[in-house]
PDB file of N, CA and C in Angstrom:
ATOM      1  N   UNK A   1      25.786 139.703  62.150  1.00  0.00           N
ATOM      2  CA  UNK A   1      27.071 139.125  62.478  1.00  0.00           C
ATOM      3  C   UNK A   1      28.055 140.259  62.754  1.00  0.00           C
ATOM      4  N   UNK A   2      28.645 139.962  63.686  1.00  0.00           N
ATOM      5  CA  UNK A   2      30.004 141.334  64.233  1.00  0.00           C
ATOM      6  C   UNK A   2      30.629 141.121  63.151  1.00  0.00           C
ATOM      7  N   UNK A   3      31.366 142.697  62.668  1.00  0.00           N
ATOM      8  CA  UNK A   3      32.164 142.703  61.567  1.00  0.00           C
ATOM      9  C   UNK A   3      33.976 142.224  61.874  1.00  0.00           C
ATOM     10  N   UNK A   4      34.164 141.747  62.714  1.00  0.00           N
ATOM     11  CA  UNK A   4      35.244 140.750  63.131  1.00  0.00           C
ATOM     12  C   UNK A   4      35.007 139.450  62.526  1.00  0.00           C
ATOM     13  N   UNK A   5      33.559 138.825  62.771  1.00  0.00           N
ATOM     14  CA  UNK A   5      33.707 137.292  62.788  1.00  0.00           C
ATOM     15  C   UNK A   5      33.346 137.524  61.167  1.00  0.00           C
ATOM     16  N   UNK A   6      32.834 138.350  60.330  1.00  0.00           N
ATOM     17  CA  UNK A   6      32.927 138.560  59.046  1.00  0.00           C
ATOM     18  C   UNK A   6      33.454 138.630  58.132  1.00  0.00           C
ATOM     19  N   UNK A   7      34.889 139.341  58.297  1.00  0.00           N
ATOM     20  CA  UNK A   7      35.859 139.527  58.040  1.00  0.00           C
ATOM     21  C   UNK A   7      36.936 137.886  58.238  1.00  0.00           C
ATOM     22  N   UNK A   8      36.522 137.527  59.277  1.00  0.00           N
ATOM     23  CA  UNK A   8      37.527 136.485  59.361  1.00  0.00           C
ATOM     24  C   UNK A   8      37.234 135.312  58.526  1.00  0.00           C
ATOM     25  N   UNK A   9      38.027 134.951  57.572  1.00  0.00           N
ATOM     26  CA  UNK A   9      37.562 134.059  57.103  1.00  0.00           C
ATOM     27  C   UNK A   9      37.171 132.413  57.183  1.00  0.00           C
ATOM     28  N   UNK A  10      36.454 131.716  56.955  1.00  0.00           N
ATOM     29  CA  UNK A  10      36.186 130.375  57.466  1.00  0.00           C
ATOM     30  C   UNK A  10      37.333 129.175  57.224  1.00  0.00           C
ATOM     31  N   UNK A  11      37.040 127.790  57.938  1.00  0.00           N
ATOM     32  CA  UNK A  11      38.013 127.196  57.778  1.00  0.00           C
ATOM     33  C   UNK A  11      38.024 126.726  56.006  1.00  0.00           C
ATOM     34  N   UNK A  12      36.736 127.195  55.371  1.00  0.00           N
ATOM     35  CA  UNK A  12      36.559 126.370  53.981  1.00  0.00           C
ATOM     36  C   UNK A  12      36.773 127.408  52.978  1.00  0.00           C
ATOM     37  N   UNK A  13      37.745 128.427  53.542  1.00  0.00           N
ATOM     38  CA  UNK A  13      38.425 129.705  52.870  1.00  0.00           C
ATOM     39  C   UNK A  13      38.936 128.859  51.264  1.00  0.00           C
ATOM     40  N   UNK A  14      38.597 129.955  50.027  1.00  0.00           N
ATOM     41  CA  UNK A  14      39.249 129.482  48.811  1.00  0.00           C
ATOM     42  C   UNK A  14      40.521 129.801  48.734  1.00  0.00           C
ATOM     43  N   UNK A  15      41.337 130.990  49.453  1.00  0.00           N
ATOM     44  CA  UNK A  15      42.838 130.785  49.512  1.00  0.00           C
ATOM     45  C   UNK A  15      43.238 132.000  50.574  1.00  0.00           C
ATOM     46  N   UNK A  16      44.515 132.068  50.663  1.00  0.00           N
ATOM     47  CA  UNK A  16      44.729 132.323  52.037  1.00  0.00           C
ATOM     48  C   UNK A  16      45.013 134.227  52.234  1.00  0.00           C
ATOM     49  N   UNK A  17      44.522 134.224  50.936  1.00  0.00           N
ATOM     50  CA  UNK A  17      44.195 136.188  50.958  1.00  0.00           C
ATOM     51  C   UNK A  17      43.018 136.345  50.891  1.00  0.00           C
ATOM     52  N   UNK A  18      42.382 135.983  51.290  1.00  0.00           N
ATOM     53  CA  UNK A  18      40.966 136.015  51.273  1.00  0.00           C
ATOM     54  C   UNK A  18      40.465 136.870  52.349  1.00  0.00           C
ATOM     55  N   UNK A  19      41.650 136.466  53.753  1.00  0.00           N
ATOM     56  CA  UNK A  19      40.845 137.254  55.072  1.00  0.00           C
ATOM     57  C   UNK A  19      41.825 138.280  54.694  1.00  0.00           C
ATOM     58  N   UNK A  20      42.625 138.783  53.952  1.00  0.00           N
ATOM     59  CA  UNK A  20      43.174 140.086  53.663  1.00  0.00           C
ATOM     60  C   UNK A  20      42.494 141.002  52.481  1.00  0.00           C
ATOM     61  N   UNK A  21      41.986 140.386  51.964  1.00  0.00           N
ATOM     62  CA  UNK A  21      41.097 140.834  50.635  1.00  0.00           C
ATOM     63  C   UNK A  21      39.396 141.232  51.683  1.00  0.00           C
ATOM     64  N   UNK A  22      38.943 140.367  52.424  1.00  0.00           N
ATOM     65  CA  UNK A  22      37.836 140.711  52.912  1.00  0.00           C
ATOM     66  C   UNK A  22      38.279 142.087  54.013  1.00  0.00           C
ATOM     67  N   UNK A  23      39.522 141.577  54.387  1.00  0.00           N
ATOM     68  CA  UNK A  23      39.331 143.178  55.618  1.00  0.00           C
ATOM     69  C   UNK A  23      39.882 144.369  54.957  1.00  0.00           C
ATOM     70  N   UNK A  24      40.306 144.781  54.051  1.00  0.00           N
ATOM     71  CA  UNK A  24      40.449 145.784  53.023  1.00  0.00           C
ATOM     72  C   UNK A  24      38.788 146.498  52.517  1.00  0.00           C
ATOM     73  N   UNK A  25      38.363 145.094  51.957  1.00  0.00           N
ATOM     74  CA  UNK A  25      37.532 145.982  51.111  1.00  0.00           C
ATOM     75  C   UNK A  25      36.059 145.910  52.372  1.00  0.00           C
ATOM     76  N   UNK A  26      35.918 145.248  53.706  1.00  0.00           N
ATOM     77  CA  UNK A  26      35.492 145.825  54.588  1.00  0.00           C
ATOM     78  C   UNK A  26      35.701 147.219  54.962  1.00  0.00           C
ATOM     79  N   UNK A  27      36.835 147.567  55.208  1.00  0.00           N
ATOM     80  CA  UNK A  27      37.149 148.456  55.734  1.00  0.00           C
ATOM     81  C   UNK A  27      36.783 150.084  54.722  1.00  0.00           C
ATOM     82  N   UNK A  28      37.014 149.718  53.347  1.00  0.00           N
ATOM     83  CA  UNK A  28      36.438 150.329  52.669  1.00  0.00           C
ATOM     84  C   UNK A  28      35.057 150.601  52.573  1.00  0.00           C
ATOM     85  N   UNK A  29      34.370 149.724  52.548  1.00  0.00           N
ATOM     86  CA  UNK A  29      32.855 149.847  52.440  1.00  0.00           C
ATOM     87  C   UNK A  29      32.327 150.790  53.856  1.00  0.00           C
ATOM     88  N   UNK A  30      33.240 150.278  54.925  1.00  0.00           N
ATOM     89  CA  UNK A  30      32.724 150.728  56.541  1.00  0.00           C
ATOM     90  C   UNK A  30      32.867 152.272  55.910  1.00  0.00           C
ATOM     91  N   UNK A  31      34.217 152.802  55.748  1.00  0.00           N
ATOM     92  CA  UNK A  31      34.482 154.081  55.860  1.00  0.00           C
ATOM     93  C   UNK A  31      33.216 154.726  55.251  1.00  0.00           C
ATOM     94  N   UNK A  32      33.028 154.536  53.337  1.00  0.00           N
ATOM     95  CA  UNK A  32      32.290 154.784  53.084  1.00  0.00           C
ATOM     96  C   UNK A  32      30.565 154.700  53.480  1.00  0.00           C
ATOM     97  N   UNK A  33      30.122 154.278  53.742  1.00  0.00           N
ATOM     98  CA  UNK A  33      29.406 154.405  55.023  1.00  0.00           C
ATOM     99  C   UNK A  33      28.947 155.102  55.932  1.00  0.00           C
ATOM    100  N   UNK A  34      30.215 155.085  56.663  1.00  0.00           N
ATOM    101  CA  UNK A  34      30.120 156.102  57.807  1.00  0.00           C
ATOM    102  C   UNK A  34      30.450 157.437  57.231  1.00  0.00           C
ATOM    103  N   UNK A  35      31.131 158.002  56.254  1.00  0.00           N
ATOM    104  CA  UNK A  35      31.309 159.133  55.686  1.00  0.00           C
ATOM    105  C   UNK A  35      29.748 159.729  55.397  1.00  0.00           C
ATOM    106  N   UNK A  36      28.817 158.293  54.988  1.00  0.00           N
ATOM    107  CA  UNK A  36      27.472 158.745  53.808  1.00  0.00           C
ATOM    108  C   UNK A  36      26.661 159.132  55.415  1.00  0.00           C
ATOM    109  N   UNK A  37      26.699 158.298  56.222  1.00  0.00           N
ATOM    110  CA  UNK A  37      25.786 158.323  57.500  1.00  0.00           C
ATOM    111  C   UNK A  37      26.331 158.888  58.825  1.00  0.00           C
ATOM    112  N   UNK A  38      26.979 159.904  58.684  1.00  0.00           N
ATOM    113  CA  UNK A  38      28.075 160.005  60.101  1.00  0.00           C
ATOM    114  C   UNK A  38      26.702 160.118  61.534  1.00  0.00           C
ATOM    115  N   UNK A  39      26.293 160.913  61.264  1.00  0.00           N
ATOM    116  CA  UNK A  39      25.053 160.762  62.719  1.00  0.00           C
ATOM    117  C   UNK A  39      24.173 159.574  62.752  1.00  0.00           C
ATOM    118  N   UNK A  40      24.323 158.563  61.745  1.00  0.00           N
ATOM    119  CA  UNK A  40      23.469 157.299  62.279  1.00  0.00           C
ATOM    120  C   UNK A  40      24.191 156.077  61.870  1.00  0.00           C
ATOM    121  N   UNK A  41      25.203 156.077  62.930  1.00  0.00           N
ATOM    122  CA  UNK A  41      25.985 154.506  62.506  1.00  0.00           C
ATOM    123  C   UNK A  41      25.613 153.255  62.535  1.00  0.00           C
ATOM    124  N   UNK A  42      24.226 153.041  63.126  1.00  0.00           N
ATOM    125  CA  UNK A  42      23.241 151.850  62.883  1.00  0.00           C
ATOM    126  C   UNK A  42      23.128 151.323  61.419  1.00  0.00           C
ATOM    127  N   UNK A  43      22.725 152.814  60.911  1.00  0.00           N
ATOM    128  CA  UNK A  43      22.424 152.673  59.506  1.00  0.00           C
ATOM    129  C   UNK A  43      23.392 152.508  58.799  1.00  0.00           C
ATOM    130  N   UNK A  44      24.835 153.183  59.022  1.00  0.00           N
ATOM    131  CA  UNK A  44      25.955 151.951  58.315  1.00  0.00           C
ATOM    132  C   UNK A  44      26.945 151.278  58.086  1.00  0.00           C
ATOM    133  N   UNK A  45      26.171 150.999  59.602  1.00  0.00           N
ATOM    134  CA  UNK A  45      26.820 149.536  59.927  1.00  0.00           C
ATOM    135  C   UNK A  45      25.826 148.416  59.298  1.00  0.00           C
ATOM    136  N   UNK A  46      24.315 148.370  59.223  1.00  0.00           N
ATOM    137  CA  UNK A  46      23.744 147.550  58.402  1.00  0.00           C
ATOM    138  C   UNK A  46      23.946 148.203  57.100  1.00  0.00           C
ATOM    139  N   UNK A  47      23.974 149.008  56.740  1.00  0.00           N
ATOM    140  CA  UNK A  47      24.411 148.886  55.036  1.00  0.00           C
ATOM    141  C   UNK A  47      25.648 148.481  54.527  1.00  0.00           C
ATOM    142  N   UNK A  48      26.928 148.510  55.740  1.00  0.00           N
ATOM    143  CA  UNK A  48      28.250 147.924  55.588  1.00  0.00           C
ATOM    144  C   UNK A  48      27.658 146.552  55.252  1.00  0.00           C
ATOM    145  N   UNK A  49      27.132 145.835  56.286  1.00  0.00           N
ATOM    146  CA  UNK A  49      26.545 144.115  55.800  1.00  0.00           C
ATOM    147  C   UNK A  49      25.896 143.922  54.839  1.00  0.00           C
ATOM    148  N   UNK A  50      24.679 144.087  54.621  1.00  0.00           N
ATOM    149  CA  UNK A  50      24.159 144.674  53.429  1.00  0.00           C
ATOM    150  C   UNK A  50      24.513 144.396  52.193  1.00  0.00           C
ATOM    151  N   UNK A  51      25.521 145.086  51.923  1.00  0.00           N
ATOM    152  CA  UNK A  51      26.574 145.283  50.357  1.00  0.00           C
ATOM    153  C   UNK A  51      27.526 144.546  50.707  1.00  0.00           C
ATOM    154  N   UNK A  52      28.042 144.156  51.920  1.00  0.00           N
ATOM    155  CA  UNK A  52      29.644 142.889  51.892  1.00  0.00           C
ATOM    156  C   UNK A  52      29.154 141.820  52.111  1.00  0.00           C
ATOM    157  N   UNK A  53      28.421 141.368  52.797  1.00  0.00           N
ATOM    158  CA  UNK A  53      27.609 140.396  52.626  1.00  0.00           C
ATOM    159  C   UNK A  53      27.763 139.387  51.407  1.00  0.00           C
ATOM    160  N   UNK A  54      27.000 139.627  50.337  1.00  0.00           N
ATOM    161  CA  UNK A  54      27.271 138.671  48.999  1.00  0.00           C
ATOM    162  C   UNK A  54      28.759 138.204  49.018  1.00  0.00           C
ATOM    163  N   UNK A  55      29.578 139.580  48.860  1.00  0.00           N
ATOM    164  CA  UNK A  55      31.557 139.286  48.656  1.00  0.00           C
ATOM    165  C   UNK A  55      31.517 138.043  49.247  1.00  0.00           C
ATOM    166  N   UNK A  56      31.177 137.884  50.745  1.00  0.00           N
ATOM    167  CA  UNK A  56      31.853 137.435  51.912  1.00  0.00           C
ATOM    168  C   UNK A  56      31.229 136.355  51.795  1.00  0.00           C
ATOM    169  N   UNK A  57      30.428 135.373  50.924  1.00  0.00           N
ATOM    170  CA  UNK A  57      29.951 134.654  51.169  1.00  0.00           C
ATOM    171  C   UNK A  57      30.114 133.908  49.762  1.00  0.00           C
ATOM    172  N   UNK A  58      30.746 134.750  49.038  1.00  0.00           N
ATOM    173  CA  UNK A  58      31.307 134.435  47.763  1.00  0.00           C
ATOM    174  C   UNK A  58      32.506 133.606  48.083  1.00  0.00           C
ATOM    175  N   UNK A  59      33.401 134.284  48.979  1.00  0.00           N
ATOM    176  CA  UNK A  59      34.995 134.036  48.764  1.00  0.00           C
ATOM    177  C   UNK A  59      34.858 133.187  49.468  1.00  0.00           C
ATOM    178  N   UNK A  60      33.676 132.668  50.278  1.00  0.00           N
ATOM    179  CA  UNK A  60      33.769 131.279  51.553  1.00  0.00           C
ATOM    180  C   UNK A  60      32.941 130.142  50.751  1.00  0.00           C
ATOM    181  N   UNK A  61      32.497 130.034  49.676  1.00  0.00           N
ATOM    182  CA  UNK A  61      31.786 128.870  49.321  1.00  0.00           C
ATOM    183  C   UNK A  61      32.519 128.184  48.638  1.00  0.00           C
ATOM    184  N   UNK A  62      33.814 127.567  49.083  1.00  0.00           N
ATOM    185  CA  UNK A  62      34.303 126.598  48.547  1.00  0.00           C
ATOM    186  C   UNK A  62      33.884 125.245  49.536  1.00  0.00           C
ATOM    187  N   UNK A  63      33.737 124.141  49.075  1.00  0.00           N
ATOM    188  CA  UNK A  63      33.110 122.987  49.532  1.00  0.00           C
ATOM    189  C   UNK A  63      34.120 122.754  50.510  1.00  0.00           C
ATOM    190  N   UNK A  64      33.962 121.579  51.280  1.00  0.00           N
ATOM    191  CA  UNK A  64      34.495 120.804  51.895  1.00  0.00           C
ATOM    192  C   UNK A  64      35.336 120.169  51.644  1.00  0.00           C
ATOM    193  N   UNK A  65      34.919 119.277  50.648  1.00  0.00           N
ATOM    194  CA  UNK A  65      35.792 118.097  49.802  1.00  0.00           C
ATOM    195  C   UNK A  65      36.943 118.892  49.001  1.00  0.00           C
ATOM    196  N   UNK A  66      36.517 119.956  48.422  1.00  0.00           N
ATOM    197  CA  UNK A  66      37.668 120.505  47.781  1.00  0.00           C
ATOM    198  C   UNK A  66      38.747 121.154  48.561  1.00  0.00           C
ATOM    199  N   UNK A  67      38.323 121.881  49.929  1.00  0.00           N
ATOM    200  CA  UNK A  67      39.494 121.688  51.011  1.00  0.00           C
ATOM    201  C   UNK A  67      40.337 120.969  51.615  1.00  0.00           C
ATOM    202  N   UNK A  68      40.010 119.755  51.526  1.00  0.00           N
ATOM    203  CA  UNK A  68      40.441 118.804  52.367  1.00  0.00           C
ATOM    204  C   UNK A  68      41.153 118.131  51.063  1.00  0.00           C
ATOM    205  N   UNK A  69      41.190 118.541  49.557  1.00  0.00           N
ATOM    206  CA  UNK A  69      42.117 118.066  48.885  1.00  0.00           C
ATOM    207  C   UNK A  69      43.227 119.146  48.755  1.00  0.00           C
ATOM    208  N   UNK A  70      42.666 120.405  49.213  1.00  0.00           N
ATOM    209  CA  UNK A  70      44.178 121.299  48.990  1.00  0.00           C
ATOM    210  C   UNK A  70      44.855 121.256  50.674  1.00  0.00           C
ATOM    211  N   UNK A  71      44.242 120.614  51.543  1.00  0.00           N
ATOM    212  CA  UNK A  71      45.254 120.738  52.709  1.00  0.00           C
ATOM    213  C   UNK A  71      45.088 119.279  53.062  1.00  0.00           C
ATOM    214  N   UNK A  72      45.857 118.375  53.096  1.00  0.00           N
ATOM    215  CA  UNK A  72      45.964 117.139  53.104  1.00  0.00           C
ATOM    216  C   UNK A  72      45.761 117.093  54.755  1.00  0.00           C
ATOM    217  N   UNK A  73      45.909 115.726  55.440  1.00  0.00           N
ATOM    218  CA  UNK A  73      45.887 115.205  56.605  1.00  0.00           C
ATOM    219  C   UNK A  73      46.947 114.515  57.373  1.00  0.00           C
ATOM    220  N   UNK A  74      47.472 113.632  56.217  1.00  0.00           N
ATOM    221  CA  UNK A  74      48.226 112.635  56.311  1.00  0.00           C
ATOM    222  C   UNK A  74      49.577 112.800  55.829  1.00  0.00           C
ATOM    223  N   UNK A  75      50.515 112.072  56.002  1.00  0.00           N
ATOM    224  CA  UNK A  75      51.859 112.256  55.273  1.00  0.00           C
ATOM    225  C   UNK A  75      51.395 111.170  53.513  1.00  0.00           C
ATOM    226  N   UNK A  76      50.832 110.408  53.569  1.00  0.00           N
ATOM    227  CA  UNK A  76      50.456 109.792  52.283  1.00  0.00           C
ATOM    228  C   UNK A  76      49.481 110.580  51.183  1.00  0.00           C
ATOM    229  N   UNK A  77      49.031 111.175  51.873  1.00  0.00           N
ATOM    230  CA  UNK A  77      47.910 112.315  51.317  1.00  0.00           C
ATOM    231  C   UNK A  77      48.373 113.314  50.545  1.00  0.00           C
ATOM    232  N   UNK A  78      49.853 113.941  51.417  1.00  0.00           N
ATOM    233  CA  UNK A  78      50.309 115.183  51.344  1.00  0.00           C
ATOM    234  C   UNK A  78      51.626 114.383  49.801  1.00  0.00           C
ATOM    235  N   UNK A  79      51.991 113.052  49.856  1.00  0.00           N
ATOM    236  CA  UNK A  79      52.674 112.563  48.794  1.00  0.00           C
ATOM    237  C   UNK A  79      51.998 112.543  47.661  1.00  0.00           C
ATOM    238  N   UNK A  80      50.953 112.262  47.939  1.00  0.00           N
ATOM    239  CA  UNK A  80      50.097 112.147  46.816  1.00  0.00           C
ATOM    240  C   UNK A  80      49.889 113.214  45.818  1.00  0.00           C
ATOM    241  N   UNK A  81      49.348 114.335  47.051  1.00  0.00           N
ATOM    242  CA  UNK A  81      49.060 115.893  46.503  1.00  0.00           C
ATOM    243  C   UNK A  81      50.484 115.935  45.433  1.00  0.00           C
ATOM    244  N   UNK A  82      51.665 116.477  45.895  1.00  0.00           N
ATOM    245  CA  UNK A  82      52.774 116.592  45.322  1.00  0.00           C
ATOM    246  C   UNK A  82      53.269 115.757  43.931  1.00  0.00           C
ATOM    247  N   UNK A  83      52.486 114.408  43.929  1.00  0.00           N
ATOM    248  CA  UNK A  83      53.314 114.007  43.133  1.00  0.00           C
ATOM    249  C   UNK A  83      52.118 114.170  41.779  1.00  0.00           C
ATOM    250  N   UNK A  84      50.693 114.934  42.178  1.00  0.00           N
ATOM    251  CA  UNK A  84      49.675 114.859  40.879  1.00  0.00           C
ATOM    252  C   UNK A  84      49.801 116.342  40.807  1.00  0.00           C
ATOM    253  N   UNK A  85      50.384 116.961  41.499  1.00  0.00           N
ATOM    254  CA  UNK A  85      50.603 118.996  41.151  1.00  0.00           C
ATOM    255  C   UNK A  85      51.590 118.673  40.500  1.00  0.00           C
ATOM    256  N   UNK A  86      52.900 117.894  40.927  1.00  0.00           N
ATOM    257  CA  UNK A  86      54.467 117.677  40.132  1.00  0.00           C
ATOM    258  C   UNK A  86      53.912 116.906  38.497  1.00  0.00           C
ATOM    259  N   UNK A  87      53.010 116.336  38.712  1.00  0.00           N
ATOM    260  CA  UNK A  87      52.928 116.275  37.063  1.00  0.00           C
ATOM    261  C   UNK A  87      51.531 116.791  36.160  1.00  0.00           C
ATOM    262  N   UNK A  88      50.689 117.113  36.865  1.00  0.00           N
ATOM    263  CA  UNK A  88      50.025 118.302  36.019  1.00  0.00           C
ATOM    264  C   UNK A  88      50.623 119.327  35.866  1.00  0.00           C
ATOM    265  N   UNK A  89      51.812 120.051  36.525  1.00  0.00           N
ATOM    266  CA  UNK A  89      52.724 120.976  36.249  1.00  0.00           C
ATOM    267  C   UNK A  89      53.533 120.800  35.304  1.00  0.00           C
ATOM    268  N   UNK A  90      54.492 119.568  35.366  1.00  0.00           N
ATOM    269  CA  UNK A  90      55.179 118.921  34.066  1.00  0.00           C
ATOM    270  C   UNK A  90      54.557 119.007  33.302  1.00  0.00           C
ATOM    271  N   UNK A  91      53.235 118.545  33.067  1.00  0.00           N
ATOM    272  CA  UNK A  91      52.625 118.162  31.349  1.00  0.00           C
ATOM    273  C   UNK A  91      52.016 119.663  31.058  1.00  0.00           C
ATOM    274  N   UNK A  92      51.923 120.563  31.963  1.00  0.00           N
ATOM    275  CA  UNK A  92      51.437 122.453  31.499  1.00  0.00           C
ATOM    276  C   UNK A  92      50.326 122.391  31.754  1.00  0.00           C
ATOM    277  N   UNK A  93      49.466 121.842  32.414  1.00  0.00           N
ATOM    278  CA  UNK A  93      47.972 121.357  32.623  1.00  0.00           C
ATOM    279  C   UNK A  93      47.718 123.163  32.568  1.00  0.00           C
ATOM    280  N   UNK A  94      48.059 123.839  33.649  1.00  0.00           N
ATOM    281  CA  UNK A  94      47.834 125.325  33.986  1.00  0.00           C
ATOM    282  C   UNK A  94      47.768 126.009  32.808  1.00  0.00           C
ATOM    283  N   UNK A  95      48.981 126.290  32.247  1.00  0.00           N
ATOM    284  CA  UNK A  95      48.828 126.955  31.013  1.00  0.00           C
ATOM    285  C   UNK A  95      47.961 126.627  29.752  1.00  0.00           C
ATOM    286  N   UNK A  96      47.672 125.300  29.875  1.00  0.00           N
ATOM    287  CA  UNK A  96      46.721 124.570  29.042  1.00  0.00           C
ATOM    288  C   UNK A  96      44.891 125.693  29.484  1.00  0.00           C
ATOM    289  N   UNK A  97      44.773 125.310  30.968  1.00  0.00           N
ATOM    290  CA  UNK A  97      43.758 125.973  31.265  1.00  0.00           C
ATOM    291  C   UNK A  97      43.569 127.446  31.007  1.00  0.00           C
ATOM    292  N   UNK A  98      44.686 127.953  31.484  1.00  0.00           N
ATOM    293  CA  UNK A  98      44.429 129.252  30.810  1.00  0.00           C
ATOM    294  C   UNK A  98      44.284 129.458  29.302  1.00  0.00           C
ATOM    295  N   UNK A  99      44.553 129.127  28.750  1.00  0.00           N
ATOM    296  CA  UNK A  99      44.517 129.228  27.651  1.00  0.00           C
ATOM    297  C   UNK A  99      43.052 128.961  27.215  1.00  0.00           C
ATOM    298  N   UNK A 100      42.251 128.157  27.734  1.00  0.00           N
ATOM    299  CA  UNK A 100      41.084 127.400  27.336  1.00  0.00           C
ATOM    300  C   UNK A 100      39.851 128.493  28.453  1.00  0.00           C
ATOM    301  N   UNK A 101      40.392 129.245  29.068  1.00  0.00           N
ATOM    302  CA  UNK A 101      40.001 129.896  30.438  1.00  0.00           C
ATOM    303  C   UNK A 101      38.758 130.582  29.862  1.00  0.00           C
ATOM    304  N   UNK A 102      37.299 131.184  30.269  1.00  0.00           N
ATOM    305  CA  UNK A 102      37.310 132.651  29.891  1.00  0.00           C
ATOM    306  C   UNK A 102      37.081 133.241  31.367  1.00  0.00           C
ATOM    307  N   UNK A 103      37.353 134.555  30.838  1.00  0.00           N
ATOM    308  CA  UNK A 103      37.304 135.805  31.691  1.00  0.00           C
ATOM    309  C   UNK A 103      36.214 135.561  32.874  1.00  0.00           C
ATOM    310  N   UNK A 104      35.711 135.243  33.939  1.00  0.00           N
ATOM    311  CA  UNK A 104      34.058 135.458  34.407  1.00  0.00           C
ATOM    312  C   UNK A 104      33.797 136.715  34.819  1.00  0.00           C
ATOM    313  N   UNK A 105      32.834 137.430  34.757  1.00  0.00           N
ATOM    314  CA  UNK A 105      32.346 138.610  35.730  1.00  0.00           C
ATOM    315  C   UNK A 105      32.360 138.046  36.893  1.00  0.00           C
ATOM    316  N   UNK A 106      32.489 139.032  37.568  1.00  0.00           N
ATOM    317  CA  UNK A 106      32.212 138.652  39.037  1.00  0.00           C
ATOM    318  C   UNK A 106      30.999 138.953  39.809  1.00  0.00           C
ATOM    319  N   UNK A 107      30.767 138.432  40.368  1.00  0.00           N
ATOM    320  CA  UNK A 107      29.467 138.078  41.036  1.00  0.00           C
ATOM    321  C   UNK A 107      29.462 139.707  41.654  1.00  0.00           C
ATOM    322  N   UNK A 108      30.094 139.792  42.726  1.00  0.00           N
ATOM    323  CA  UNK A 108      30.293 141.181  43.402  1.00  0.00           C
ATOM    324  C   UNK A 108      31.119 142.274  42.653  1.00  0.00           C
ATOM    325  N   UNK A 109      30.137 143.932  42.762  1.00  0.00           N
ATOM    326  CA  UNK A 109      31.113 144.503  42.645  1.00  0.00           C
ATOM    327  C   UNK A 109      30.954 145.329  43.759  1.00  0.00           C
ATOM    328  N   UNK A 110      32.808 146.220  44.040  1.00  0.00           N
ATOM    329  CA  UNK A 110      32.703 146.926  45.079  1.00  0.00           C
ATOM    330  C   UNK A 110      32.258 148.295  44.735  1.00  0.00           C
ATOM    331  N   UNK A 111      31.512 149.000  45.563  1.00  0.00           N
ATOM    332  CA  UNK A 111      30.474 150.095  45.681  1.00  0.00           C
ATOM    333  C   UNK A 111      31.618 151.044  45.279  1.00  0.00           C
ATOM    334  N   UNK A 112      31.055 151.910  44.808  1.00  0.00           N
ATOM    335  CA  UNK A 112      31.768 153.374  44.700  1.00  0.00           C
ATOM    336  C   UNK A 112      31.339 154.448  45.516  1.00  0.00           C
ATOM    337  N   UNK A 113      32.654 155.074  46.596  1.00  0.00           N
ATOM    338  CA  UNK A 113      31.753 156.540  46.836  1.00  0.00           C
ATOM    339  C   UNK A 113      32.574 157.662  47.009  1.00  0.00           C
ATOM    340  N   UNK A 114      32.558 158.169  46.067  1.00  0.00           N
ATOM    341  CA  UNK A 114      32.750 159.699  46.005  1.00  0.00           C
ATOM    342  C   UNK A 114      32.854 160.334  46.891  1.00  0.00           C
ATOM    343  N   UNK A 115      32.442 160.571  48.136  1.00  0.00           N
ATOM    344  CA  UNK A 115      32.651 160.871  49.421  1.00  0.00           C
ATOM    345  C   UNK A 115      34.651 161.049  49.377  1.00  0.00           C
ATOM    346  N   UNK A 116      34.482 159.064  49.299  1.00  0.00           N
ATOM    347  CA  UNK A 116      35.918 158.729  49.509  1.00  0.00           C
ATOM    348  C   UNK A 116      36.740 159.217  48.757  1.00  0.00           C
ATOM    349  N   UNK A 117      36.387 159.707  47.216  1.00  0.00           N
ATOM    350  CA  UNK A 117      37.138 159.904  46.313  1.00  0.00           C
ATOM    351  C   UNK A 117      37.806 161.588  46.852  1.00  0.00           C
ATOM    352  N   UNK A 118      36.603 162.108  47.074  1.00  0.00           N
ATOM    353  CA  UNK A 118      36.818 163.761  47.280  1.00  0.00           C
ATOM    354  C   UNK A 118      37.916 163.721  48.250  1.00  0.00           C
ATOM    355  N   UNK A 119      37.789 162.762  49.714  1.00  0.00           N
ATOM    356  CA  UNK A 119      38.493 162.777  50.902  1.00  0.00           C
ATOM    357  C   UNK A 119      39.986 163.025  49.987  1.00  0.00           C
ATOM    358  N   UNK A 120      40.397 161.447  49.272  1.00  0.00           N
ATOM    359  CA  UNK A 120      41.350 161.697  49.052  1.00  0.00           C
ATOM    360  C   UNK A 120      42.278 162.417  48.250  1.00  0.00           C
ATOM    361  N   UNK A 121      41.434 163.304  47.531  1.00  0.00           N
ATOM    362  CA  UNK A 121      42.041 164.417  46.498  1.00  0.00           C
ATOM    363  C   UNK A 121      42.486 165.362  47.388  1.00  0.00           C
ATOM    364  N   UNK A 122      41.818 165.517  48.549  1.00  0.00           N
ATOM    365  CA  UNK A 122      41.772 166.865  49.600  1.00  0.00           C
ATOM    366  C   UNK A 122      43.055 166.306  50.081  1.00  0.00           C
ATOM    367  N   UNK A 123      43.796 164.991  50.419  1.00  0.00           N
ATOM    368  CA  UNK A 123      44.893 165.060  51.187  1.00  0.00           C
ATOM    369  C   UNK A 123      45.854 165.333  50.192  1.00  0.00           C
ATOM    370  N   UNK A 124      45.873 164.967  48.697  1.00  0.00           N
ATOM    371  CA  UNK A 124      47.177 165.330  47.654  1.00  0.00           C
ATOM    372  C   UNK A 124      47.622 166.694  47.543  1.00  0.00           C
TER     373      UNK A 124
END
């Protein structure tokens, strides 16, 4: 997949930093990469996919049904939304959850490379 249509996120996006969160830490992974492979950018450009891959397929598996309840259709839909956020908000539902929350690991982590680290000590 071109690292454009990768980066961009789908219409069943879980929220709306998602295609800013994916082209960051794209862009990170690319550099690093190309820093590790500079004479064979085949090689990483498939290891860019490779390792972003999982992320990117993480931050897009929100269902259907659960989209189509956070972006309504209708003007009755969109009343609706408002008036069950306006009182799970009233009664603290949120803070309730957090509270009850735990921590998860995350599925992905982002790669480390030293490459990058050195680069940027050399510009301070």
């Amino acid at each position: 997949m071109p690292l454009d249509e990768m980066n961009c996120t789908s219409e069943h996006c879980a929220d709306l930093l998602s295609g800013t969160t994916s082209a960051f830490t794209s862009a990170y992974v690319l550099a690093g990469e190309i820093l590790l492979h500079p004479d064979d950018l085949d090689l990483a450009f498939s290891n860019h996919d490779q390792k972003l891959r999982p992320f990117i397929n993480e931050i897009q598996s929100i269902s259907t049904w659960a989209w189509s309840i956070v972006m309504p259709y209708s003007q009755w839909t969109i009343i609706l939304l408002h008036f069950v956020v306006g009182w799970i908000t009233y009664l603290g539902v949120p803070e309730l959850m957090r509270y009850f929350a735990k921590e998860d690991e995350p599925n992905w982590r982002l790669p480390e490379y030293s490459v990058l680290d050195q680069l940027v000590k050399r510009e301070d």
